[in-house]
C-alpha atoms as a PDB file:
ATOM      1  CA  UNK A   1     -10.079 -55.224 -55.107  1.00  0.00           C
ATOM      2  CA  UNK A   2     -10.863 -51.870 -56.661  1.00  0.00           C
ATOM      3  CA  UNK A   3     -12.542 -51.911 -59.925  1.00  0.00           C
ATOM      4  CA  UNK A   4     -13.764 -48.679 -62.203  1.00  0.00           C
ATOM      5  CA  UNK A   5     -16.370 -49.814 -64.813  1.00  0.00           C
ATOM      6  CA  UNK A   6     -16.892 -47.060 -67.665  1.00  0.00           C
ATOM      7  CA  UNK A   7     -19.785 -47.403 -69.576  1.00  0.00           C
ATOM      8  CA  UNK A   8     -21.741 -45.413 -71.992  1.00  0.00           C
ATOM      9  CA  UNK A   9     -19.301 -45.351 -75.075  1.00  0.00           C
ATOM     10  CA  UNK A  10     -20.511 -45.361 -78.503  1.00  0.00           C
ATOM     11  CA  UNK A  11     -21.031 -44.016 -81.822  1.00  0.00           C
ATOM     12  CA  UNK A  12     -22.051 -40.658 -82.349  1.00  0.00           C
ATOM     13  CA  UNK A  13     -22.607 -37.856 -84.846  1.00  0.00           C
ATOM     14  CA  UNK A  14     -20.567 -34.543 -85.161  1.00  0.00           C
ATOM     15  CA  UNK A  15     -22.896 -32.925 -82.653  1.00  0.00           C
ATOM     16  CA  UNK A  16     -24.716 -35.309 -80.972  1.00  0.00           C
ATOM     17  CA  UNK A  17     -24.332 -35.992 -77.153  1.00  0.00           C
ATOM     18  CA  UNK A  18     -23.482 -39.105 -74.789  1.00  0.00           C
ATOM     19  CA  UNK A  19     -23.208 -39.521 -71.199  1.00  0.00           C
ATOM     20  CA  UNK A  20     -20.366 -41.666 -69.727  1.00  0.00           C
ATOM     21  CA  UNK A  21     -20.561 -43.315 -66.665  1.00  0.00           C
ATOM     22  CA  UNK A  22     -17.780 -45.148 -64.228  1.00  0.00           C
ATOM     23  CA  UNK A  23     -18.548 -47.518 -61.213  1.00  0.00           C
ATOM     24  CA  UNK A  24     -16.431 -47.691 -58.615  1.00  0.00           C
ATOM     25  CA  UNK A  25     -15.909 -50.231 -55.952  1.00  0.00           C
ATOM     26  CA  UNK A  26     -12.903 -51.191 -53.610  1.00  0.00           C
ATOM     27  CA  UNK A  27     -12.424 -47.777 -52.109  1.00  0.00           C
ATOM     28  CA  UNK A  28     -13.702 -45.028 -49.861  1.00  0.00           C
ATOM     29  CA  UNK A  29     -14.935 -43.359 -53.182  1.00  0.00           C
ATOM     30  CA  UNK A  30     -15.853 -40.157 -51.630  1.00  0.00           C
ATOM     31  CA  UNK A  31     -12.166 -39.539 -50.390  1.00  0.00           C
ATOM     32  CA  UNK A  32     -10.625 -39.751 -54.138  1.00  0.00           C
ATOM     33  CA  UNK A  33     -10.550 -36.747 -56.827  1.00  0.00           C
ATOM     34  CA  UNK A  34     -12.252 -38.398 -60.261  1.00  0.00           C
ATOM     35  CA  UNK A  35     -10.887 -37.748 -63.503  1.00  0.00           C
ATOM     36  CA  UNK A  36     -12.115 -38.511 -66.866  1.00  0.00           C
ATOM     37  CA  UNK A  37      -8.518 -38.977 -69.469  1.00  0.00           C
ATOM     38  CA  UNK A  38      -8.745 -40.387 -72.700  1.00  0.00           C
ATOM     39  CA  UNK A  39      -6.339 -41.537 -75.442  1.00  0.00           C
ATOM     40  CA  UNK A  40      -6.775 -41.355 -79.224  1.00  0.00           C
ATOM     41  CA  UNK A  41      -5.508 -43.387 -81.654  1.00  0.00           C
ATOM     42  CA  UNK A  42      -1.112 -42.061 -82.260  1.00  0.00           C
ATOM     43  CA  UNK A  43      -1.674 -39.910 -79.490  1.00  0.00           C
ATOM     44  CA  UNK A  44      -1.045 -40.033 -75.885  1.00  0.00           C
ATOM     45  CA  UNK A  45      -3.666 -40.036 -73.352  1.00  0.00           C
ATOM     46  CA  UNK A  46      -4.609 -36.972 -71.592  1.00  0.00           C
ATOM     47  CA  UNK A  47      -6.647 -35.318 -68.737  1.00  0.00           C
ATOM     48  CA  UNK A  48     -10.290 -34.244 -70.053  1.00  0.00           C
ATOM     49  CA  UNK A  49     -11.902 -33.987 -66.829  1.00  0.00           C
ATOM     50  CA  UNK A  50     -11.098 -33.691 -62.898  1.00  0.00           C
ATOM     51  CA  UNK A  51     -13.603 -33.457 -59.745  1.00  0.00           C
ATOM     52  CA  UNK A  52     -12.782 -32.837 -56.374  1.00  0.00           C
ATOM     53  CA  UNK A  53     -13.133 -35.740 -53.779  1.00  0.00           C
ATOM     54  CA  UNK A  54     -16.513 -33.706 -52.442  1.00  0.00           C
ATOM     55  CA  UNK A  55     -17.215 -32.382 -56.023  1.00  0.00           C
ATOM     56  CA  UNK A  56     -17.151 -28.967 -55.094  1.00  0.00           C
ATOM     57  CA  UNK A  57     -13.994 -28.338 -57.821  1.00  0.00           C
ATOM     58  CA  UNK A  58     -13.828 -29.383 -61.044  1.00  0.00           C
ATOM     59  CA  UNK A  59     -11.491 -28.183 -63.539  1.00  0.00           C
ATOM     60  CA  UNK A  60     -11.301 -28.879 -68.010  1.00  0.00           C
ATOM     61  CA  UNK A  61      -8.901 -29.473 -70.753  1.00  0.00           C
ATOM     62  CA  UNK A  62      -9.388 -26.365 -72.940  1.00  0.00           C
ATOM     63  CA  UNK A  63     -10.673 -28.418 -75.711  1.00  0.00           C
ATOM     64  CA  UNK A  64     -13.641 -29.511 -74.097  1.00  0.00           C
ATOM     65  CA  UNK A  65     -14.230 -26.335 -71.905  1.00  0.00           C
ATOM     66  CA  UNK A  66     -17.831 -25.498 -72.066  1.00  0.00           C
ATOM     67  CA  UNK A  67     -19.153 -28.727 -73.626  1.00  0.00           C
ATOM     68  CA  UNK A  68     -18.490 -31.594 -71.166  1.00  0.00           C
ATOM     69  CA  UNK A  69     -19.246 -31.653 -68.040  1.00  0.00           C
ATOM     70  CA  UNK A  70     -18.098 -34.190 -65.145  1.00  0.00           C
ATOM     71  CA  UNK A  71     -20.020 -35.118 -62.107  1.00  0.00           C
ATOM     72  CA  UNK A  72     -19.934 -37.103 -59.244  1.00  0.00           C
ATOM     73  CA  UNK A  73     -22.440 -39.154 -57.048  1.00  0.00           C
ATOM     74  CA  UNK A  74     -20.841 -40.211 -53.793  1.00  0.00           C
ATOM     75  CA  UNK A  75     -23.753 -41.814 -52.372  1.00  0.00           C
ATOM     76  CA  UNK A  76     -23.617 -44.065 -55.918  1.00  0.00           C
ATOM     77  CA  UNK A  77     -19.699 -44.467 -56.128  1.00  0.00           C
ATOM     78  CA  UNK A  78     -20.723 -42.891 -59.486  1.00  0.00           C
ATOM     79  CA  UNK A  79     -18.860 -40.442 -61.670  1.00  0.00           C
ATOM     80  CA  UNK A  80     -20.291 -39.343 -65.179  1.00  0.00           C
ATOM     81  CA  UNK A  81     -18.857 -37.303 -67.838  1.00  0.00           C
ATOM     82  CA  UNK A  82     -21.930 -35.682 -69.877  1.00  0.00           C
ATOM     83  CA  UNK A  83     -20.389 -34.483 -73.332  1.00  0.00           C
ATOM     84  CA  UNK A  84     -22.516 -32.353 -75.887  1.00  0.00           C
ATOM     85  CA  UNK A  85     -21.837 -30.922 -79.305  1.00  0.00           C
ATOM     86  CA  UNK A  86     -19.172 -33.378 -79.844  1.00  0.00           C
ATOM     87  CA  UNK A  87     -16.443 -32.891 -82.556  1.00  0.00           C
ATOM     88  CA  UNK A  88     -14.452 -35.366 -84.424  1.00  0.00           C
ATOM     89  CA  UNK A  89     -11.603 -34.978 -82.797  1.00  0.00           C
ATOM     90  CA  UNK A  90     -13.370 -36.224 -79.570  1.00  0.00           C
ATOM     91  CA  UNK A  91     -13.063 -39.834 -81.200  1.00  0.00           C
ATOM     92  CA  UNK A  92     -10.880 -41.394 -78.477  1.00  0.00           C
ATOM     93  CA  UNK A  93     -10.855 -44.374 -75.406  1.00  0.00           C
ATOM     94  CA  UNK A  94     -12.450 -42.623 -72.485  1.00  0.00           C
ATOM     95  CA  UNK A  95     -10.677 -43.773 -68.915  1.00  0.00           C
ATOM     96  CA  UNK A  96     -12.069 -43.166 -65.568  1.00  0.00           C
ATOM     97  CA  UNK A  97      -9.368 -42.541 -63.027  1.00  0.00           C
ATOM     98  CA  UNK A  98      -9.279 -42.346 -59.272  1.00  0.00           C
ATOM     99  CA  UNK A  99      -6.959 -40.686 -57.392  1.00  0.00           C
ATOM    100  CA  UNK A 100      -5.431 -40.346 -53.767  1.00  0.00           C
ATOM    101  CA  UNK A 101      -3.170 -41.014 -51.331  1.00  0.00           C
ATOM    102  CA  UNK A 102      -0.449 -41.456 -53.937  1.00  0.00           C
ATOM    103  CA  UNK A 103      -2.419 -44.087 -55.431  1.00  0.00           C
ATOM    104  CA  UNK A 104      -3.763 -44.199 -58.865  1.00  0.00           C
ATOM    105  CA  UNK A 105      -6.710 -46.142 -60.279  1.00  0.00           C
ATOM    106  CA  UNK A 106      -8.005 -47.072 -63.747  1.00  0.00           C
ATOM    107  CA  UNK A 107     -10.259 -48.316 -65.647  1.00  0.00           C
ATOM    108  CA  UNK A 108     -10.434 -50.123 -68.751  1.00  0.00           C
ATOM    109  CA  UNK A 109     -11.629 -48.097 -70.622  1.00  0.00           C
ATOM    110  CA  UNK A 110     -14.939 -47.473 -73.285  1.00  0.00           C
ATOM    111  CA  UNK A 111     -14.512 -46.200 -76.928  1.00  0.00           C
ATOM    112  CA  UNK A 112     -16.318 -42.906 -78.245  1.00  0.00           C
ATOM    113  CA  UNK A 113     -16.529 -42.259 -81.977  1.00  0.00           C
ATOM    114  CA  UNK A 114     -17.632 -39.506 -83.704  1.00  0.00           C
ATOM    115  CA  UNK A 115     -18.185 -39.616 -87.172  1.00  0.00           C
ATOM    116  CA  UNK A 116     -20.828 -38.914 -89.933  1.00  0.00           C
END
């Protein structure tokens, strides 16, 4: 059964910083690209944040170019998604997503808000 675990979510000031992190089990982690989406509230969810399956690529939504950065650990079956000087409009559901082999893999997400 594959499971991906985000974690790391919480409240945070215009900004601040926080680190999310996904688990993944169930798969051969290290042959999946990684992606970080997320979903505000009214809107519909899009891609923040891809790695490569050997986390040699990675590629960002404009709006968080140059403030978040994603990351991989294959030995861990880890993927994080460090995010500094966050804005308001970051306020969203944060989803870890694997995919591969036409297959496509989520988690459950974990909620981020900014706010003063």
């Amino acid at each position: 059964q594959v499971q991906l675990v985000e974690s790391g979510g919480g409240l945070v000031q215009p900004g601040g910083s926080l680190r999310l992190s996904c688990a993944v089990s169930g798969l051969t982690f290290s042959l999946y690209a990684m992606s970080w989406y997320r979903q505000a509230p009214g809107k519909e969810r899009e891609m923040v944040a891809t790695v490569s399956s050997g986390g040699s690529r990675s590629d960002y939504a404009d709006s968080v170019k140059g403030r978040f950065t994603i990351s991989r650990d294959n030995a861990k079956n880890m993927v994080y998604l460090q995010m500094n000087s966050l804005k308001f409009e970051d306020t969203a559901v944060y989803y870890c997503n694997a995919r591969g082999y036409n297959l496509n893999y989520w988690g459950n997400g974990t909620l981020v808000t900014v706010s003063s």
